[in-house]
Each structure stands twice: as structure tokens, then as C-alpha cells.
Protein backbone atom coordinates (compact mmCIF):
# COMPACT_ATOMS: atom_id res chain seq x y z
CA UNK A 1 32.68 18.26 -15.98
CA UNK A 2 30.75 15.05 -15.60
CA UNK A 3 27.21 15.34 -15.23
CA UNK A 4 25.19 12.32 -13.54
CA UNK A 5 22.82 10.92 -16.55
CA UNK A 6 18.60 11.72 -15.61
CA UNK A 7 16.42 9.56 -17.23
CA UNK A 8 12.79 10.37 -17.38
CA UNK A 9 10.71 7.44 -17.09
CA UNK A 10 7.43 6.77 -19.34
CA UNK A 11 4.15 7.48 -17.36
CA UNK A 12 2.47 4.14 -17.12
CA UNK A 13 -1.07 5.97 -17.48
CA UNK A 14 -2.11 9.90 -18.23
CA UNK A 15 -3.71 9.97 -14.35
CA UNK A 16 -2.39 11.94 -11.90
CA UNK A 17 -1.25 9.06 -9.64
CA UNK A 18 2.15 8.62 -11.36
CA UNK A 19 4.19 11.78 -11.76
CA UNK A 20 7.53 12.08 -14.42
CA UNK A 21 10.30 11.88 -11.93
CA UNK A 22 14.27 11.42 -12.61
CA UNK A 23 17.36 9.33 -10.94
CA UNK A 24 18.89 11.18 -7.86
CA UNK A 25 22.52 11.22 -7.88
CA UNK A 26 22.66 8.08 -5.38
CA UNK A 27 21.16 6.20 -8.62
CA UNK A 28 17.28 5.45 -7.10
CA UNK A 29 14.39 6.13 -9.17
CA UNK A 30 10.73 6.98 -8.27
CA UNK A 31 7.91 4.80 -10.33
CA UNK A 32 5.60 5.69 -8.73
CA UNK A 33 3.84 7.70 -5.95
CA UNK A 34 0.39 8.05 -4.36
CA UNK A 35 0.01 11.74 -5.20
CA UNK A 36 -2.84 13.50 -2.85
CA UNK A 37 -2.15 17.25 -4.21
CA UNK A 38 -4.85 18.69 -4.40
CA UNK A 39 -6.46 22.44 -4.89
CA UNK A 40 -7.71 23.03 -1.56
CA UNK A 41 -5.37 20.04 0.30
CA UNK A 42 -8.60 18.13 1.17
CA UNK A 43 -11.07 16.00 -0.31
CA UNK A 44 -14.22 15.43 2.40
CA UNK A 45 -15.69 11.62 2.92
CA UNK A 46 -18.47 12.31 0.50
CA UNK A 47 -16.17 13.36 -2.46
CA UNK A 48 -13.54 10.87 -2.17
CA UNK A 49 -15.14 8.18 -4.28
CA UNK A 50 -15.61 10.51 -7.68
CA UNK A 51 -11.67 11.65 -6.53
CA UNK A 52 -10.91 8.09 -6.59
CA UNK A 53 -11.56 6.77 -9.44
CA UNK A 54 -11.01 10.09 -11.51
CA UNK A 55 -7.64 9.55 -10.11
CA UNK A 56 -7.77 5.96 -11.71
CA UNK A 57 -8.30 3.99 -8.42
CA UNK A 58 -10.89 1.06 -8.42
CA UNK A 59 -12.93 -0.27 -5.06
CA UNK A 60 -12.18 -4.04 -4.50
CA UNK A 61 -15.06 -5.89 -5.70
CA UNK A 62 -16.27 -9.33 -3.98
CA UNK A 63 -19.14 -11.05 -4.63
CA UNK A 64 -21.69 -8.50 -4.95
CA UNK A 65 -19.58 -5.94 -2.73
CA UNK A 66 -17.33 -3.04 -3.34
CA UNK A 67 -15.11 -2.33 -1.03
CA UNK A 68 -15.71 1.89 -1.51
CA UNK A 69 -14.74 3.63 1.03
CA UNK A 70 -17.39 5.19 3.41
CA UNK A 71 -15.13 6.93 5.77
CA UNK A 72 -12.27 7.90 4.26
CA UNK A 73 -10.55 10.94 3.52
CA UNK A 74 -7.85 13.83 2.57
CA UNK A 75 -6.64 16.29 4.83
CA UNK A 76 -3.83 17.70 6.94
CA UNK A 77 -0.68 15.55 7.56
CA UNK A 78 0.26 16.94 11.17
CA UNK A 79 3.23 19.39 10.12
CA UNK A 80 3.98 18.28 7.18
CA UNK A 81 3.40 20.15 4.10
CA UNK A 82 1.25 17.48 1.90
CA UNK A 83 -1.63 16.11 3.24
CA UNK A 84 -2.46 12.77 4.31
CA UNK A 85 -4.99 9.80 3.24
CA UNK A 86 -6.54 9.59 6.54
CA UNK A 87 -8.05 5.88 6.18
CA UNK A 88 -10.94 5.12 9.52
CA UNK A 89 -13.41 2.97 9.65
CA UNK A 90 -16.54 1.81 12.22
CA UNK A 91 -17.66 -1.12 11.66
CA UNK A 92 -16.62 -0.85 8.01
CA UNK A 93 -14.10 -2.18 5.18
CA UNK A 94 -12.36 -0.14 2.75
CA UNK A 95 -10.14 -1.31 -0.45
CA UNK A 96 -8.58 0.29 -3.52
CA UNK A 97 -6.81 -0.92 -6.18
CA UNK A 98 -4.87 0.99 -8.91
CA UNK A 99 -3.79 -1.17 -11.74
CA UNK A 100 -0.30 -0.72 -13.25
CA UNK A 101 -0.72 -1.11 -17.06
CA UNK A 102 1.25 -1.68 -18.53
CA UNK A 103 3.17 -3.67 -15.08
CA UNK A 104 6.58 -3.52 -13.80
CA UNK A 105 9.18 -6.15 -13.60
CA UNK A 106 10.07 -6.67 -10.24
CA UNK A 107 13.35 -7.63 -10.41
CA UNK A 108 15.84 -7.64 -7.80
CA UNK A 109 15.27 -3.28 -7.43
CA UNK A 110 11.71 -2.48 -6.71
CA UNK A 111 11.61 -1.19 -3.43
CA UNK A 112 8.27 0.33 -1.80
CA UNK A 113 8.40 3.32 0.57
CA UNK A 114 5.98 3.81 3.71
CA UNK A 115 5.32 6.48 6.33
CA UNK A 116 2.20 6.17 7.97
CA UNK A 117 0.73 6.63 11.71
CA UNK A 118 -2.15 3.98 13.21
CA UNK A 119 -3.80 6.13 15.76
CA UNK A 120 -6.75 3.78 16.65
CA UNK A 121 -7.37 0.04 15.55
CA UNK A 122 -9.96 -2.68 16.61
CA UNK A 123 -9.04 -4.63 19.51
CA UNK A 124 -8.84 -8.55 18.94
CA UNK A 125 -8.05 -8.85 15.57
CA UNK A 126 -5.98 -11.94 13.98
CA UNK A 127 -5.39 -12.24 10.49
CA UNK A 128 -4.94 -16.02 10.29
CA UNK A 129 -9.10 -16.19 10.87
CA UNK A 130 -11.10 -14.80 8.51
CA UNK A 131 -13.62 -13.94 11.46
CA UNK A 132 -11.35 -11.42 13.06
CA UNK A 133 -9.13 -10.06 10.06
CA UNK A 134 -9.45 -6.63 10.72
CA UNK A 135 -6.16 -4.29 10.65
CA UNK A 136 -5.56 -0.76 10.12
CA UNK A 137 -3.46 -0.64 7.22
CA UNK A 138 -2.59 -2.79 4.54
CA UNK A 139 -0.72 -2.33 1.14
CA UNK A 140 -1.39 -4.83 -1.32
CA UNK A 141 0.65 -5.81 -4.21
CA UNK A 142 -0.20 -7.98 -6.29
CA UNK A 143 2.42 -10.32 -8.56
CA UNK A 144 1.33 -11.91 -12.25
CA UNK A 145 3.08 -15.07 -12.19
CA UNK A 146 3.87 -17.65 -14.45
CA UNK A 147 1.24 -19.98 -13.39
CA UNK A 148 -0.87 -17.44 -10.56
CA UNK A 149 -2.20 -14.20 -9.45
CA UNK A 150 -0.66 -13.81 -5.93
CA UNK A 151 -1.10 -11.21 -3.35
CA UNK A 152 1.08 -9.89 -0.97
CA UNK A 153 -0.43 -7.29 1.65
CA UNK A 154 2.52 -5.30 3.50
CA UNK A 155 0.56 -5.05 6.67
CA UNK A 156 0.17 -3.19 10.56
CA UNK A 157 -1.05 -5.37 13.03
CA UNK A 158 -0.08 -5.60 16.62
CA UNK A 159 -1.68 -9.17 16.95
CA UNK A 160 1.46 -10.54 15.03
CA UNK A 161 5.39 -10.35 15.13
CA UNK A 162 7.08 -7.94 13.32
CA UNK A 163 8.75 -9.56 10.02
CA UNK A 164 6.66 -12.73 10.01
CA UNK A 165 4.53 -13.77 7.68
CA UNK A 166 1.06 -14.72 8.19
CA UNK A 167 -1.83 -17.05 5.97
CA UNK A 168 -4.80 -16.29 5.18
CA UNK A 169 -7.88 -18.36 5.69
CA UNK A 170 -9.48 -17.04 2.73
CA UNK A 171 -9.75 -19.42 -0.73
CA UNK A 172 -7.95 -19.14 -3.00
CA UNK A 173 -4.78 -20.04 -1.06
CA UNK A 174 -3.05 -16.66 -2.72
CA UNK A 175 -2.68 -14.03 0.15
CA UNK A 176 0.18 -13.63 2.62
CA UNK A 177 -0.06 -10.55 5.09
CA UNK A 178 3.55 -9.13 5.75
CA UNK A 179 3.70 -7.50 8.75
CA UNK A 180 5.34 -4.09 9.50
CA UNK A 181 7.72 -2.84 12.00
CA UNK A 182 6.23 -3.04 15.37
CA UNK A 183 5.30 0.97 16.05
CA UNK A 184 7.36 2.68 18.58
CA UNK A 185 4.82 5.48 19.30
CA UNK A 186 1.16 6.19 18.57
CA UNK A 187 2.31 9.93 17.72
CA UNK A 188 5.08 8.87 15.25
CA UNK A 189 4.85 8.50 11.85
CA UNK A 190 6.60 4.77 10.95
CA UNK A 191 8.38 5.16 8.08
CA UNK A 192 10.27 2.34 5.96
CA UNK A 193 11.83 0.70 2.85
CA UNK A 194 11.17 -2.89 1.48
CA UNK A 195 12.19 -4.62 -0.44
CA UNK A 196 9.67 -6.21 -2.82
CA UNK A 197 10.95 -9.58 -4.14
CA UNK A 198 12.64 -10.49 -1.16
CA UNK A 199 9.52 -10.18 0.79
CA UNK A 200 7.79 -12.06 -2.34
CA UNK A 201 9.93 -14.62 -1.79
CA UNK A 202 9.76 -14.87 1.91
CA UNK A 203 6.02 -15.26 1.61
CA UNK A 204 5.74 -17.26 -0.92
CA UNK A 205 9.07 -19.44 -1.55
CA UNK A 206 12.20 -19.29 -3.83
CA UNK A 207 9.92 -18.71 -6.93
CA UNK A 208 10.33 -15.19 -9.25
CA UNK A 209 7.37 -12.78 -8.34
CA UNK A 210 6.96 -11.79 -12.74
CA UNK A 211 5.07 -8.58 -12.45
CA UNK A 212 4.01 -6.23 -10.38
CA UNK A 213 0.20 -5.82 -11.95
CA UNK A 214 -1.82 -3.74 -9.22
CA UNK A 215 -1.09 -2.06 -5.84
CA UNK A 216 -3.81 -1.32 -3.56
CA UNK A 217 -4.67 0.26 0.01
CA UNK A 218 -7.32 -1.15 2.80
CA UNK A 219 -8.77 -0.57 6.38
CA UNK A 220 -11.43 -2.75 8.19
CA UNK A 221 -13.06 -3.28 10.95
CA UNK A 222 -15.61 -4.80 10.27
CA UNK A 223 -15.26 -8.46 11.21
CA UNK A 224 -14.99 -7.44 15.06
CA UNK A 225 -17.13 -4.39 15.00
CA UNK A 226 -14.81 -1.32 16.20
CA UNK A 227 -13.57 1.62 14.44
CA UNK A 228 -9.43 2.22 13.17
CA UNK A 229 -7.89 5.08 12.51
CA UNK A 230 -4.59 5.47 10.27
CA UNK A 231 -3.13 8.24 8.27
CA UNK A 232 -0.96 7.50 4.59
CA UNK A 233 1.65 10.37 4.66
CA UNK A 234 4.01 8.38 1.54
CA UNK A 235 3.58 5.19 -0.56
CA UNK A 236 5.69 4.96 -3.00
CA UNK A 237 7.88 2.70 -5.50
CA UNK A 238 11.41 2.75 -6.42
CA UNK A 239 13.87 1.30 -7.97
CA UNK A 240 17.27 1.25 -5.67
CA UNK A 241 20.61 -0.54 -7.83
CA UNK A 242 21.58 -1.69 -4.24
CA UNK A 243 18.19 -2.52 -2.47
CA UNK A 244 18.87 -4.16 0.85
CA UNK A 245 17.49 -7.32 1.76
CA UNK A 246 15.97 -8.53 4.53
């Protein structure tokens, strides 16, 4: 009888955010995963900072800013059985990182894995002026090059086409928003697979990504002064042999 081979991957840190997980018998394998289990299934505004960073997330620092969030929270996914990161903001901004160490090789593989619902976002935003880049969701990842630290920020906005890439403002020139599938329905969770270096590349040009050094998560609002509203039901990365491109 031949039995399909299971490899169990290191753990790229002792937190809780990246679980021992095997090959399924179509050959993918799970990295990593935004785990939210918790005891009671929710974590409240005011104890989500100590729960992220014992979890080994870090806010986004700028200047003399951290990006902790204020508003955010754990709870119930609608039906589903594990809860959600339920990201909102008023007249706020929200970022955290998680640092892979040691990184991942991006390859031609890597895949990452989205569902997630916007339910309210700020009217007016455009994320080619720093002024108005507000959006509800965004998933950075950020690449270790051979000559630059480059982020790429998988992102839901409806002030942009689906599948085009957008600029930045912001200095360094080192951030390109991707943007996500237009959604179909504000009650429908959007859920996904991309492809990681061909997006890279898209973004960025022919050049190889290197390493995958950090992934992070952030809602704002705060450039135009309304509130969002999203919820994180899955975010994770995999390695497919035969990940599509775009």
C-alpha cells in the first residue's frame, strides 16, 4: 500500500501564531496561519494589545507613533466555528507586524490565503495620495531583497480596479498596494488564493522577491475622518507545487 509522505515543518518561532501542520494529499502545505483560538473565543478592545504581542505581533512604529490598535478585536465569525479579527476604526489607524525569523524563500510556491468581509469603509479614499489613503484591509508582506526592503500590501479598496496595482506617495519609493477582488456582496465573506511572487513581480518588475521577512495586517481611517469595519476570518500561507498565476 502506498502511503502519501507527511512532512512536518519546523515552527519558525515557539508563539502560537504558527501551528505544526503536514502536506494534504493534493501536495500543499500550510506555513503559516493567523491562529485566533482562544479560551473564551474573544479577546475585548482593551485586551488585544497584551494578546498581541504575547502572540508575537508588533504595532507599526513611525516616527514617534505606533500604530496599536485602539479598536480592534476578537469575536464571533458569523456561523463559522472560529472567530474572527474584527479590524474597525473611527478616525483611527491600526498596523501589526509579525516577523518571520528565520524568513521564507518565496520561490515560485508561496501562496497566501484570504477570507474576509468589509462591512463599512470611509468614503473618498485613494491610495495614490497620502492625504486620503485610508482602506479597510490591507495585508502586508514584506520582501528582503538583494539590494531593498520592499513592501507589498494585498489590499480592499473600492476606489481602484480590481488586479491593478497602485503607488504610493509615501518616501521611500518601496510600497505597492495590490488590490483585491472587487466584493460581490457586503454579507459575503471574499475569499481567495495568490500567488506571492507573481504579484511581487507585477508590482515591482521581473526582479526575484528573496525573502519573505514580515507579514502584517492594517485598517485606517484616519486621513479622511470616518470609521471602517472589516472582519479576518483566514490569512494564511502555503506552499502549492502548482500555484496558479495570475
Amino acid at each position: 500500500m502506498l502511503l502519501l509522505p507527511r512532512y512536518i515543518l519546523k515552527a519558525i518561532s515557539a508563539c502560537a501564531f504558527l501551528v505544526l501542520v503536514s502536506g494534504d494529499a493534493l501536495g500543499e502545505t500550510e506555513v503559516w496561519r493567523l491562529d485566533l483560538s482562544t479560551d473564551s473565543g474573544e479577546v475585548p478592545p482593551e485586551a488585544f494589545s497584551a494578546w498581541m504581542e504575547t502572540n508575537g505581533f508588533k504595532p507599526f512604529n513611525w516616527l514617534l507613533f505606533k500604530r496599536r490598535p485602539e479598536y480592534w478585536r476578537i469575536g464571533p465569525c458569523d456561523d463559522a466555528p472560529e472567530p474572527c479579527l474584527i479590524m474597525q476604526e473611527k478616525d483611527s489607524s491600526s498596523h501589526i507586524i509579525y516577523p518571520l525569523e528565520p524568513s521564507l524563500a518565496v520561490e515560485d510556491t508561496l501562496v497566501v490565503e484570504l477570507a474576509y468581509r468589509v462591512e463599512v469603509q470611509a468614503e473618498g479614499a485613494s491610495l495614490d495620495q497620502k492625504d486620503r489613503e485610508d482602506a479597510p484591509l490591507r495585508i502586508f508582506l514584506s520582501f528582503r531583497t538583494k539590494d531593498d526592503l520592499l513592501h507589498l500590501a494585498l489590499t480592499d479598496s473600492a476606489a481602484h480596479a480590481a488586479g491593478t496595482v497602485v503607488k504610493s506617495e509615501r518616501k521611500p519609493d518601496n510600497i505597492r498596494y495590490y488590490m483585491l477582488p472587487d466584493r460581490s456582496d457586503a454579507d459575503v465573506y471574499q475569499a481567495g488564493s495568490y500567488p506571492v511572487k507573481t504579484i511581487f513581480q507585477k508590482a515591482f518588475g521581473p526582479a526575484d522577491p528573496g525573502e519573505l521577512v514580515a507579514i502584517g495586517i492594517k485598517s485606517d481611517s484616519n486621513n479622511l475622518g470616518g470609521e471602517s469595519l472589516a472582519y479576518l476570518k483566514t490569512l494564511r500561507l502555503v506552499r502549492q507545487p502548482f500555484a496558479e498565476t495570475e
